[in-house]
PDB file of N, CA and C in Angstrom:
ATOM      1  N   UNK A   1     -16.265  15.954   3.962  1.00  0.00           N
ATOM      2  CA  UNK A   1     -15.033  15.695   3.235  1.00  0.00           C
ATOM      3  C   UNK A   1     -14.172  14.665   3.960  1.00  0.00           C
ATOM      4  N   UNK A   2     -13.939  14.737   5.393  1.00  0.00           N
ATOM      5  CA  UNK A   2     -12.786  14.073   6.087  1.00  0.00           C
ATOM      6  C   UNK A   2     -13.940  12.051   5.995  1.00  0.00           C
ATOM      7  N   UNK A   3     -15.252  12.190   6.002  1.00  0.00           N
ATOM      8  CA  UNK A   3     -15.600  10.955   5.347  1.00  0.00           C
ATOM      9  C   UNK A   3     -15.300  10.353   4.079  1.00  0.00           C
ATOM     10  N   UNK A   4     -15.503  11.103   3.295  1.00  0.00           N
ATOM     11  CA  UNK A   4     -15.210  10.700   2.295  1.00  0.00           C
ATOM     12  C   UNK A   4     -13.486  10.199   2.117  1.00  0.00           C
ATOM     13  N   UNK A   5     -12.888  10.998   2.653  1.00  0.00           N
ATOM     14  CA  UNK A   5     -11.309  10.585   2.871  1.00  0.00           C
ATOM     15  C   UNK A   5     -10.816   9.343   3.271  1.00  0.00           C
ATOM     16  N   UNK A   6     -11.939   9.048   4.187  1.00  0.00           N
ATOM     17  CA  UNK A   6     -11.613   8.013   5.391  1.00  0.00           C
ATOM     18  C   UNK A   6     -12.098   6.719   4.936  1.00  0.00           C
ATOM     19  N   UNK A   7     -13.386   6.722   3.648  1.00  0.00           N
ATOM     20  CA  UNK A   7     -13.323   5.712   2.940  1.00  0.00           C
ATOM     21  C   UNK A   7     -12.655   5.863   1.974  1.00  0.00           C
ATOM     22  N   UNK A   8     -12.148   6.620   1.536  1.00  0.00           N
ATOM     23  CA  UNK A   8     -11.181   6.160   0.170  1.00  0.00           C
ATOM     24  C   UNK A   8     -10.057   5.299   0.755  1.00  0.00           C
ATOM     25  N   UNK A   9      -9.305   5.710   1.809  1.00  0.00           N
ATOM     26  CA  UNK A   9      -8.234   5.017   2.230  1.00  0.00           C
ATOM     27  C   UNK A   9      -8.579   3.853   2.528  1.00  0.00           C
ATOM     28  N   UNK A  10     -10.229   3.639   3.443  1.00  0.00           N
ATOM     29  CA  UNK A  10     -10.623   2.251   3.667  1.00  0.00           C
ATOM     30  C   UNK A  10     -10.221   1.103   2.257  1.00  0.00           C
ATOM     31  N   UNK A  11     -10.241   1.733   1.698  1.00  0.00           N
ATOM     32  CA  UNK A  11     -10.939   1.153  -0.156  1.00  0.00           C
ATOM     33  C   UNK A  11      -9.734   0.831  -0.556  1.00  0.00           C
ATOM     34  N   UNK A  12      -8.655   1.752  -0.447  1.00  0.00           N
ATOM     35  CA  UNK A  12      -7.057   1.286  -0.348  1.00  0.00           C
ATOM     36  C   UNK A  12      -6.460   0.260   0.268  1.00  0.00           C
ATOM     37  N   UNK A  13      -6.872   0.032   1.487  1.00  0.00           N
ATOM     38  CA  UNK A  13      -6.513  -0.706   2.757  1.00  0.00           C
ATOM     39  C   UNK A  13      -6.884  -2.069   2.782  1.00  0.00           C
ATOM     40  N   UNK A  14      -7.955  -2.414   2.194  1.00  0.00           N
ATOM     41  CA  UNK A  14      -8.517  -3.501   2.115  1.00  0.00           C
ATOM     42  C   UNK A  14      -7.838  -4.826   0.801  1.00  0.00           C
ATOM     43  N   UNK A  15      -7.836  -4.254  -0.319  1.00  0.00           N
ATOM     44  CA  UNK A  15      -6.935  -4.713  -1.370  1.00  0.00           C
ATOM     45  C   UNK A  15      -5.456  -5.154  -0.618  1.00  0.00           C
ATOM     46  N   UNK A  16      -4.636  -4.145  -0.042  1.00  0.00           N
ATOM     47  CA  UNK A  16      -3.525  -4.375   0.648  1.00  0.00           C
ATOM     48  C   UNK A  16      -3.909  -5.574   1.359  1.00  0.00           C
ATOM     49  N   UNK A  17      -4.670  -5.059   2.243  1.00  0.00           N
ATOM     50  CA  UNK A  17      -4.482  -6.305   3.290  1.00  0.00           C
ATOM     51  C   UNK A  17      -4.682  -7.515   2.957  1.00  0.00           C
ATOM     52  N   UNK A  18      -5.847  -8.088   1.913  1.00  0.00           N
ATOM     53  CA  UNK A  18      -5.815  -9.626   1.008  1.00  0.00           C
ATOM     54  C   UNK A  18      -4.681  -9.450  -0.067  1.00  0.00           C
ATOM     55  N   UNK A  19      -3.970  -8.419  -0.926  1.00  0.00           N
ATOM     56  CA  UNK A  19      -2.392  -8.674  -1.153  1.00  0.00           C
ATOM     57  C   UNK A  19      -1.533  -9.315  -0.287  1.00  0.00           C
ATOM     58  N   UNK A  20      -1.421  -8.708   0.752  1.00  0.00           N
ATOM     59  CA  UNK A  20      -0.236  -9.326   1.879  1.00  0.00           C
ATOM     60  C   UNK A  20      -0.506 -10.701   2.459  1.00  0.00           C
ATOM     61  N   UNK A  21      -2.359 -11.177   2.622  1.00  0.00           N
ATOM     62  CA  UNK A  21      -2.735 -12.755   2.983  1.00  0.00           C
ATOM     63  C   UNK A  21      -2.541 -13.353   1.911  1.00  0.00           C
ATOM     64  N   UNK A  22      -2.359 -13.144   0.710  1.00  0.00           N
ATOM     65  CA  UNK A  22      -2.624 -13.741  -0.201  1.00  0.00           C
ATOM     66  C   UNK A  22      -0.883 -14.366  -1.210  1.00  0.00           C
ATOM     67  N   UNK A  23       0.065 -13.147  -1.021  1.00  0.00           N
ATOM     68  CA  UNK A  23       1.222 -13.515  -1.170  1.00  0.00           C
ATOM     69  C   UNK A  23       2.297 -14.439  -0.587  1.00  0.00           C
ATOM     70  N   UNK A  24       1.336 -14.074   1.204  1.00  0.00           N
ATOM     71  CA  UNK A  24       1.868 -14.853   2.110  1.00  0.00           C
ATOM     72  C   UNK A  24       3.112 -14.262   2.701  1.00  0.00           C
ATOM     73  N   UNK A  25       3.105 -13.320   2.529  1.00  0.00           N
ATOM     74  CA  UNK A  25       3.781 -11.972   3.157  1.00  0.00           C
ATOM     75  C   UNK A  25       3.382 -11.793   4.746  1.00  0.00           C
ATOM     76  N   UNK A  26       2.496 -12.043   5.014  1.00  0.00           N
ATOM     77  CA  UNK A  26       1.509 -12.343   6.500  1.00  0.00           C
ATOM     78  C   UNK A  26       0.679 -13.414   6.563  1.00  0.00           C
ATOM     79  N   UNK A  27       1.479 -14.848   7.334  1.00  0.00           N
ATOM     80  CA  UNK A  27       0.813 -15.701   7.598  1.00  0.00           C
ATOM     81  C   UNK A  27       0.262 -15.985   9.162  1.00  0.00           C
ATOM     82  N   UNK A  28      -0.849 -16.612   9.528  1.00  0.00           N
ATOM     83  CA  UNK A  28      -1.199 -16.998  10.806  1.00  0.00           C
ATOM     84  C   UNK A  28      -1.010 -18.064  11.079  1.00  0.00           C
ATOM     85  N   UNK A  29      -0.031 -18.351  12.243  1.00  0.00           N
ATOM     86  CA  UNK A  29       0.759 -19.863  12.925  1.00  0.00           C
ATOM     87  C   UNK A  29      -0.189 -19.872  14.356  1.00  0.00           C
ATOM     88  N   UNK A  30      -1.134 -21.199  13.906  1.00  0.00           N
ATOM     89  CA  UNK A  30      -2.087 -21.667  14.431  1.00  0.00           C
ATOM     90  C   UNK A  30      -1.625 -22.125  15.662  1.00  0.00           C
ATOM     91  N   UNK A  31      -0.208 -22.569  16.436  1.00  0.00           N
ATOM     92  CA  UNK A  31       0.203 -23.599  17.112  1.00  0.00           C
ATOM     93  C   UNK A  31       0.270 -21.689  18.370  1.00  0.00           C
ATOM     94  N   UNK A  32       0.723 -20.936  17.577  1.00  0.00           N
ATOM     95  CA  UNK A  32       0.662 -19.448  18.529  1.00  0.00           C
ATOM     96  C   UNK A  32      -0.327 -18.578  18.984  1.00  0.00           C
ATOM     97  N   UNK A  33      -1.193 -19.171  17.786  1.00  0.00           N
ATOM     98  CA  UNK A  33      -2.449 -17.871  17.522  1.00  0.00           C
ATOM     99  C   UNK A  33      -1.705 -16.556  17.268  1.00  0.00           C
ATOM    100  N   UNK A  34      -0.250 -16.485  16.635  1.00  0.00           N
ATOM    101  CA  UNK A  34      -0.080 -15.052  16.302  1.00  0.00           C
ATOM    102  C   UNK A  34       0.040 -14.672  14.656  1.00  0.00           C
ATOM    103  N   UNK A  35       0.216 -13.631  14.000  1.00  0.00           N
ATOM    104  CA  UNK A  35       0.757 -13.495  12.730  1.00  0.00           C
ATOM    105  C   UNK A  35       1.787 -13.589  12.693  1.00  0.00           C
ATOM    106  N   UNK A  36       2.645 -13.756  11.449  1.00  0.00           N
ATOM    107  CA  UNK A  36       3.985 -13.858  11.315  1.00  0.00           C
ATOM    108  C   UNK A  36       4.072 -12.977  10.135  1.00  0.00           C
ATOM    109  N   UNK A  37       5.045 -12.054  10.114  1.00  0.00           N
ATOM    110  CA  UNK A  37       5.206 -10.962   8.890  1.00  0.00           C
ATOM    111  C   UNK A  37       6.821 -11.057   8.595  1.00  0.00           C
ATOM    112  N   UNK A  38       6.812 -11.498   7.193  1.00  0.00           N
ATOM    113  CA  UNK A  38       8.310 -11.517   6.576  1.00  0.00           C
ATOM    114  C   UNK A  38       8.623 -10.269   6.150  1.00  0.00           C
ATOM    115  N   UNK A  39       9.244  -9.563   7.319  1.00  0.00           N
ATOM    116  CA  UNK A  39      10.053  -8.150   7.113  1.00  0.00           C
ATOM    117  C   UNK A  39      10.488  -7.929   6.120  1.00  0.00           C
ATOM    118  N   UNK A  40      11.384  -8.763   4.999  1.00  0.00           N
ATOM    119  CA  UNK A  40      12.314  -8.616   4.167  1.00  0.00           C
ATOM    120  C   UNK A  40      11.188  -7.893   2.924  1.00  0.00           C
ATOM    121  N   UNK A  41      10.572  -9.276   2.724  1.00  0.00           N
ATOM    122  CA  UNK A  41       9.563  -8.946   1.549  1.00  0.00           C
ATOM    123  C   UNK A  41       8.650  -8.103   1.940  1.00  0.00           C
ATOM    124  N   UNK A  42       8.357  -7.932   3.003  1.00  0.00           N
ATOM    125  CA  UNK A  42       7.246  -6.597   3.054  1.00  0.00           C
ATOM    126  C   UNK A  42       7.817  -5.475   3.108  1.00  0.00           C
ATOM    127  N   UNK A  43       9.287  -5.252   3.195  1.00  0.00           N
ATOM    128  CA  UNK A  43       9.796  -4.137   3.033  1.00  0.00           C
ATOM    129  C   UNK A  43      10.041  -3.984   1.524  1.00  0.00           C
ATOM    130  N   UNK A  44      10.197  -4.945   0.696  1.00  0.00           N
ATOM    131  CA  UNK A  44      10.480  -5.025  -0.496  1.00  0.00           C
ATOM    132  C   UNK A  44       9.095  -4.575  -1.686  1.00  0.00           C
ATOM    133  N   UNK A  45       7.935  -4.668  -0.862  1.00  0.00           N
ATOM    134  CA  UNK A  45       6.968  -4.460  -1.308  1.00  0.00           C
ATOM    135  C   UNK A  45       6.369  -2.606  -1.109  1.00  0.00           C
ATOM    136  N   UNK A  46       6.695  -2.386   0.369  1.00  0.00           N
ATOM    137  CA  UNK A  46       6.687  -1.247   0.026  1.00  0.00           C
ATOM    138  C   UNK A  46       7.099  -0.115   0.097  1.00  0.00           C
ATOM    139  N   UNK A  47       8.579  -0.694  -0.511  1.00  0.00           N
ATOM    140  CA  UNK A  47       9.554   0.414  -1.572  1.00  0.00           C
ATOM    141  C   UNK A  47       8.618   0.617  -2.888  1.00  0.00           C
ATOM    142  N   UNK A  48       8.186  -0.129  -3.480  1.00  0.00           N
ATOM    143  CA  UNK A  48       7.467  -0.095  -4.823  1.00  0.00           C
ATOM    144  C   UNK A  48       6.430   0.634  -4.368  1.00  0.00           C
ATOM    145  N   UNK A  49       5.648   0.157  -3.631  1.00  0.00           N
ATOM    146  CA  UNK A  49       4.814   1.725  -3.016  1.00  0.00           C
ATOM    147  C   UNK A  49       4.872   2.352  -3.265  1.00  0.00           C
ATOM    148  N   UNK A  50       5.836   3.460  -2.338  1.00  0.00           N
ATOM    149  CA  UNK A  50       7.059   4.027  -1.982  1.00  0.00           C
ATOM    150  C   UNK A  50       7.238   5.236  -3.599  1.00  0.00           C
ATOM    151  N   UNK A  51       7.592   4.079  -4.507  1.00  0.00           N
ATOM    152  CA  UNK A  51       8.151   4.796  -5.301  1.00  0.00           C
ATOM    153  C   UNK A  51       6.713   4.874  -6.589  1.00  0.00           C
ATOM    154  N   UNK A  52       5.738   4.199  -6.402  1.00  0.00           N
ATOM    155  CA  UNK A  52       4.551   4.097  -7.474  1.00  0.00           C
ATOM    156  C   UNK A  52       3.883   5.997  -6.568  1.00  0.00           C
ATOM    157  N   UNK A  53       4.072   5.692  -5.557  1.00  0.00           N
ATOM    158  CA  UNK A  53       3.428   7.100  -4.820  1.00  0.00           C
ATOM    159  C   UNK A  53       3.651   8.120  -5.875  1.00  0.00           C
ATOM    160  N   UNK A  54       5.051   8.034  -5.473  1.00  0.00           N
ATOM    161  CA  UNK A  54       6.205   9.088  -5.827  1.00  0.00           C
ATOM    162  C   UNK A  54       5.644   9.825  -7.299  1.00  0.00           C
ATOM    163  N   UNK A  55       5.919   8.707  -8.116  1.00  0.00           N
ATOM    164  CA  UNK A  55       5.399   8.894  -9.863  1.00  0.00           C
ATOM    165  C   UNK A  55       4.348   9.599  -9.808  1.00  0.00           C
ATOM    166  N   UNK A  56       2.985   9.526  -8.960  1.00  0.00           N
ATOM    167  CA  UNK A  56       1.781   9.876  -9.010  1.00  0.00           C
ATOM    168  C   UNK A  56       1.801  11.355  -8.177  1.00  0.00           C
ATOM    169  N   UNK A  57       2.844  11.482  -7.211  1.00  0.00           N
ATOM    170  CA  UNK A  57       2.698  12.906  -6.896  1.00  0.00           C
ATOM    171  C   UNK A  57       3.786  14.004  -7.566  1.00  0.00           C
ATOM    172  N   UNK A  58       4.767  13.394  -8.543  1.00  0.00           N
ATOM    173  CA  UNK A  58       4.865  14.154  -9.354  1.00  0.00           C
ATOM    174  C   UNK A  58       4.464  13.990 -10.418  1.00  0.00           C
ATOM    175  N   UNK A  59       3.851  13.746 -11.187  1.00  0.00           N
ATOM    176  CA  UNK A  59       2.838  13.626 -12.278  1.00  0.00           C
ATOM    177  C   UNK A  59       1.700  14.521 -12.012  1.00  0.00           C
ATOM    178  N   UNK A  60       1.682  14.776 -10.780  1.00  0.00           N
ATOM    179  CA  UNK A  60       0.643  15.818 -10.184  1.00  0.00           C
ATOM    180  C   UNK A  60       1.119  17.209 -10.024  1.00  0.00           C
ATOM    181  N   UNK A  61       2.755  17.302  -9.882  1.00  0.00           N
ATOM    182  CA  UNK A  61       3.650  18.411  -9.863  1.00  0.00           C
ATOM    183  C   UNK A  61       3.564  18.699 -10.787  1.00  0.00           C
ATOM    184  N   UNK A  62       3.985  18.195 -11.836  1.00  0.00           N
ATOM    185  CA  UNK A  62       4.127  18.221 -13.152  1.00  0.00           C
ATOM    186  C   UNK A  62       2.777  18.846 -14.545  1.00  0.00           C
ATOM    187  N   UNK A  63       2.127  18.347 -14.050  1.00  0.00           N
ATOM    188  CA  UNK A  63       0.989  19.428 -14.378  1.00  0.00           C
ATOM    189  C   UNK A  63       0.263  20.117 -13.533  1.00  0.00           C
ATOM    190  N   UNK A  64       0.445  20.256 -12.711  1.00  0.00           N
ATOM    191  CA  UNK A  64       0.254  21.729 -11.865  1.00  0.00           C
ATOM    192  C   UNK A  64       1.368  23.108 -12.693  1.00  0.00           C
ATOM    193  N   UNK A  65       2.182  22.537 -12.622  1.00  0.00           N
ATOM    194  CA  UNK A  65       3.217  23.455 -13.526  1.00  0.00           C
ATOM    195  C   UNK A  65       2.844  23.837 -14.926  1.00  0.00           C
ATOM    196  N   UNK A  66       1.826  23.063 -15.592  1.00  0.00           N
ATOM    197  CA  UNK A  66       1.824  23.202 -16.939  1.00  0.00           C
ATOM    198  C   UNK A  66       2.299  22.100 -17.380  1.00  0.00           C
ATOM    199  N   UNK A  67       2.710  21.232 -17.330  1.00  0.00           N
ATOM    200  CA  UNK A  67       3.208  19.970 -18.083  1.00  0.00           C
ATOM    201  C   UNK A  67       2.469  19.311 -18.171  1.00  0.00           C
ATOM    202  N   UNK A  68       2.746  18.374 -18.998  1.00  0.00           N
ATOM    203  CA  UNK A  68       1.713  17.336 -20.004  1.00  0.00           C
ATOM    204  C   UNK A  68       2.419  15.515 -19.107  1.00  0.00           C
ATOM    205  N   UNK A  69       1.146  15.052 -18.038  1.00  0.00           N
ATOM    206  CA  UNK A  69       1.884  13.835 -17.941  1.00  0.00           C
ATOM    207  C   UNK A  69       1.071  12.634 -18.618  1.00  0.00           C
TER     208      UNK A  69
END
């Protein structure tokens, strides 16, 4: 079970991480060899997370209770 866990999140993780190269949310400055991460917008990104989570674990409350989501 804790495999199977450990790739699902892989499977999660990977999408993210070419989201964030790809928005440019995390760029690499060649003159440093380091990354550079724009705090603002990556915090802005995951509030929406944050709150897409949220929907999905009560939608999960929510019919656990008997409700229709």
């Amino acid at each position: 079970m804790t495999g199977q866990i450990a790739l699902f999140i892989r499977l999660l993780l990977l999408p993210v991480a070419g989201w964030l190269a790809g928005t440019g949310l995390v760029v690499y400055d060649e003159a440093t060899g380091m990354l550079a991460v724009s705090l603002d917008d990556l915090a802005q990104g995951l509030a929406g997370l944050v709150l897409w989570a949220g929907t999905v674990a009560w939608s999960r409350v929510a019919k656990a209770r008997g409700g229709v989501t």
